[in-house]
N, C-alpha and C. Protein backbone atom coordinates (compact mmCIF):
# COMPACT_ATOMS: atom_id res chain seq x y z
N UNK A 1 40.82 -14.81 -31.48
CA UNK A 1 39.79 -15.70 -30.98
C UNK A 1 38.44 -15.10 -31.37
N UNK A 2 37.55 -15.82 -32.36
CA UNK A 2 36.14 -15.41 -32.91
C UNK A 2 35.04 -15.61 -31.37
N UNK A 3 33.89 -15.62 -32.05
CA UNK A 3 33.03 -15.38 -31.36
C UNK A 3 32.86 -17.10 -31.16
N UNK A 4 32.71 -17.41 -32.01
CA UNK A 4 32.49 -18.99 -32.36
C UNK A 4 33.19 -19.77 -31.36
N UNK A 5 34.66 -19.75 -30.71
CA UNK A 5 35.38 -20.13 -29.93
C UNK A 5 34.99 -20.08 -28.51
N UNK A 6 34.66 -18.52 -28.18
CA UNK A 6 34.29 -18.06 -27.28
C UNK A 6 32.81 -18.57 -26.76
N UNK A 7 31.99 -18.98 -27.73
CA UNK A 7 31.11 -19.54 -27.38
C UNK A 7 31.16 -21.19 -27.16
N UNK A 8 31.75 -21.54 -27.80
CA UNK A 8 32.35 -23.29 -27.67
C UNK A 8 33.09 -23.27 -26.10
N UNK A 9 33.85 -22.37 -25.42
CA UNK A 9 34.56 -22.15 -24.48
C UNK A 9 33.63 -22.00 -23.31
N UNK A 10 32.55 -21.30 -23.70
CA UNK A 10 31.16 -21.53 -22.15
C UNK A 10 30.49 -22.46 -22.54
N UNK A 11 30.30 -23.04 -23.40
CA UNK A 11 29.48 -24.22 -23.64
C UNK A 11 30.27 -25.33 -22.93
N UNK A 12 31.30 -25.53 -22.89
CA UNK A 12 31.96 -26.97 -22.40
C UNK A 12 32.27 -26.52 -21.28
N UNK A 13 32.62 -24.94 -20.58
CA UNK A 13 32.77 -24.71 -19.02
C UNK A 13 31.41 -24.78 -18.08
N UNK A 14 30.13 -24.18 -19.30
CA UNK A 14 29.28 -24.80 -18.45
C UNK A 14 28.65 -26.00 -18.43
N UNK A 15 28.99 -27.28 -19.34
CA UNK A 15 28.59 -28.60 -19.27
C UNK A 15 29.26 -29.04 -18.21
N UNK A 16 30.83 -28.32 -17.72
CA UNK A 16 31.58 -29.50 -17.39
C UNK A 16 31.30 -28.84 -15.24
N UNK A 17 30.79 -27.69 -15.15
CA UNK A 17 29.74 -27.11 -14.10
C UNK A 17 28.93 -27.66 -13.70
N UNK A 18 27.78 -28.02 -14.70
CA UNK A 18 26.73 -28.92 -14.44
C UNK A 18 27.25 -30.69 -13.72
N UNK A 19 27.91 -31.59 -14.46
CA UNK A 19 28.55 -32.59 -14.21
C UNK A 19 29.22 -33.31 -12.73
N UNK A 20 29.56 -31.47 -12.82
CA UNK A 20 30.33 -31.68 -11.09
C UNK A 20 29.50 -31.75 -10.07
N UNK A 21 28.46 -30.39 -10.38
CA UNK A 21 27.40 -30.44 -9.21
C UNK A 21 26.18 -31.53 -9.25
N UNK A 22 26.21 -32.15 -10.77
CA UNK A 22 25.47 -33.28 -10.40
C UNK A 22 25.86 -34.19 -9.46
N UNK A 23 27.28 -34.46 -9.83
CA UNK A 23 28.29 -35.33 -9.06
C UNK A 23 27.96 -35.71 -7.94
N UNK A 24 27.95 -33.80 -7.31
CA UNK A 24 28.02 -33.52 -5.91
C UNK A 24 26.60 -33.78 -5.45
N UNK A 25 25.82 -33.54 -5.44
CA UNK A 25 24.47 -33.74 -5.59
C UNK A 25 24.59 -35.40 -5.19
N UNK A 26 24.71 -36.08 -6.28
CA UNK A 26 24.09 -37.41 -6.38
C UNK A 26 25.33 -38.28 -5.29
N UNK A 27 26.35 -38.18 -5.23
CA UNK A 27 27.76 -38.61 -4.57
C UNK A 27 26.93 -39.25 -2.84
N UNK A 28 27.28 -40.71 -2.52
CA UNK A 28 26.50 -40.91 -1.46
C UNK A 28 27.18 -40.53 -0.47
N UNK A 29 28.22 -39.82 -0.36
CA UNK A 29 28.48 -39.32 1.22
C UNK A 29 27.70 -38.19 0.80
N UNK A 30 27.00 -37.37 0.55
CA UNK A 30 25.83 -36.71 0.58
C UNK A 30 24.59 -36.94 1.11
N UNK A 31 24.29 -38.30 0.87
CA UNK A 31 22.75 -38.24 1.11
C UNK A 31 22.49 -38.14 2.74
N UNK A 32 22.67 -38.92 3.46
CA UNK A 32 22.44 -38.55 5.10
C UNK A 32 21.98 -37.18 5.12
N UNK A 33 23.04 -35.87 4.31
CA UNK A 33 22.98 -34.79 4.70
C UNK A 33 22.07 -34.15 4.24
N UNK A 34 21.74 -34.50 3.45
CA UNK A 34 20.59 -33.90 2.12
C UNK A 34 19.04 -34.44 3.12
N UNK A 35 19.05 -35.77 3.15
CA UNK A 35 18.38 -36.29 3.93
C UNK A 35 17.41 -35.82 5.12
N UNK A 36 18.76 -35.40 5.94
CA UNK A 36 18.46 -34.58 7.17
C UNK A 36 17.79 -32.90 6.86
N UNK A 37 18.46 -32.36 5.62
CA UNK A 37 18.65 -31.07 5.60
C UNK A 37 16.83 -30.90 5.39
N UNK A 38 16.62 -32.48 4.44
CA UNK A 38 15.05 -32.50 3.88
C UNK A 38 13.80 -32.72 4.43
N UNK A 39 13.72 -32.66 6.02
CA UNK A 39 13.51 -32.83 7.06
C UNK A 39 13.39 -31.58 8.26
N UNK A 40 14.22 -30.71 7.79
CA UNK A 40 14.42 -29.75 8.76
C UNK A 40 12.77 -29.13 8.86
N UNK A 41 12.15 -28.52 7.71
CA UNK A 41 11.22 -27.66 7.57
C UNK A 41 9.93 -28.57 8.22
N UNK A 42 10.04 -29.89 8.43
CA UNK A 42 8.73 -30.78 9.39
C UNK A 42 9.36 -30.92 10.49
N UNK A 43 10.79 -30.27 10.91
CA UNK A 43 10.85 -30.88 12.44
C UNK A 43 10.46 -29.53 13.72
N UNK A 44 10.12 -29.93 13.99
CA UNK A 44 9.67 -29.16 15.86
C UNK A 44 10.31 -28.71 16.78
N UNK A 45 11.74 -29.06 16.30
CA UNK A 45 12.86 -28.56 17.30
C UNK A 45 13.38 -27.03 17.39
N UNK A 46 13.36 -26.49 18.28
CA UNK A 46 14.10 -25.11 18.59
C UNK A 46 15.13 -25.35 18.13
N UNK A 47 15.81 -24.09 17.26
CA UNK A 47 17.30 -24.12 16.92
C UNK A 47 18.10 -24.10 17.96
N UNK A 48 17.83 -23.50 18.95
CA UNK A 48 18.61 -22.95 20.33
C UNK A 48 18.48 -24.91 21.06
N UNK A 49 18.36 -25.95 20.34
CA UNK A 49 17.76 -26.89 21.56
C UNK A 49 18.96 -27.65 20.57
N UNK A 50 19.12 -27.24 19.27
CA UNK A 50 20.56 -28.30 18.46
C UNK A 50 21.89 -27.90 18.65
N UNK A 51 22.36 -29.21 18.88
CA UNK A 51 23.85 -28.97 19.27
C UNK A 51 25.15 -28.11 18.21
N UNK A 52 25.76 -27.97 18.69
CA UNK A 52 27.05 -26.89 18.22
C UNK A 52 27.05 -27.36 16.76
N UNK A 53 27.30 -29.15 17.00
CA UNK A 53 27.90 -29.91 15.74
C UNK A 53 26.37 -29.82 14.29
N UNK A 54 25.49 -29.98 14.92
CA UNK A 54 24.48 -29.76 14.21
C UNK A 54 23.92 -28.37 13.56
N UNK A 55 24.67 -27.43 14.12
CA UNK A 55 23.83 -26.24 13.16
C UNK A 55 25.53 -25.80 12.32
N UNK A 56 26.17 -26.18 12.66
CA UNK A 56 27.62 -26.05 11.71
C UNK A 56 27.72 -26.89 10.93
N UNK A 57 26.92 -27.63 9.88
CA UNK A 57 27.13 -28.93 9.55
C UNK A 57 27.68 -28.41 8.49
N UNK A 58 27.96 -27.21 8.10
CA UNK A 58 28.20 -27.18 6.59
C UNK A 58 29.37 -26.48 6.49
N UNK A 59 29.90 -25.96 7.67
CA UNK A 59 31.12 -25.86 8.11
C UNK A 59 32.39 -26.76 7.97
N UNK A 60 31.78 -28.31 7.59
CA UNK A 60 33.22 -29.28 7.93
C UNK A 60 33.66 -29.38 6.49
């Protein structure tokens, strides 16, 4: 196996990397979460004041 291969071999593992996490990224059972997550740094709330389900969200 040349160099040439080896480089064709990260070139398409990392196109096919990118693709997914665009995927994941753009995929709409995402957005709510993204949403919310984009929000956190303007909200006013004590962490100690959000519920169990809310600071584990990335847990499920």
């Amino acid at each position: 196996m040349g160099i040439g291969e080896l480089q064709t071999i990260a070139t398409v593992s990392a196109f096919i990397a990118f693709v997914g996490i665009a995927w994941w990224a753009y995929s709409p059972k995402n957005k709510k979460r993204f949403e919310e997550d984009a929000q956190l740094a303007l909200d006013d709330k004590d962490v100690k004041a959000l519920s169990e389900e809310q600071r584990n969200k990335d847990e499920r």
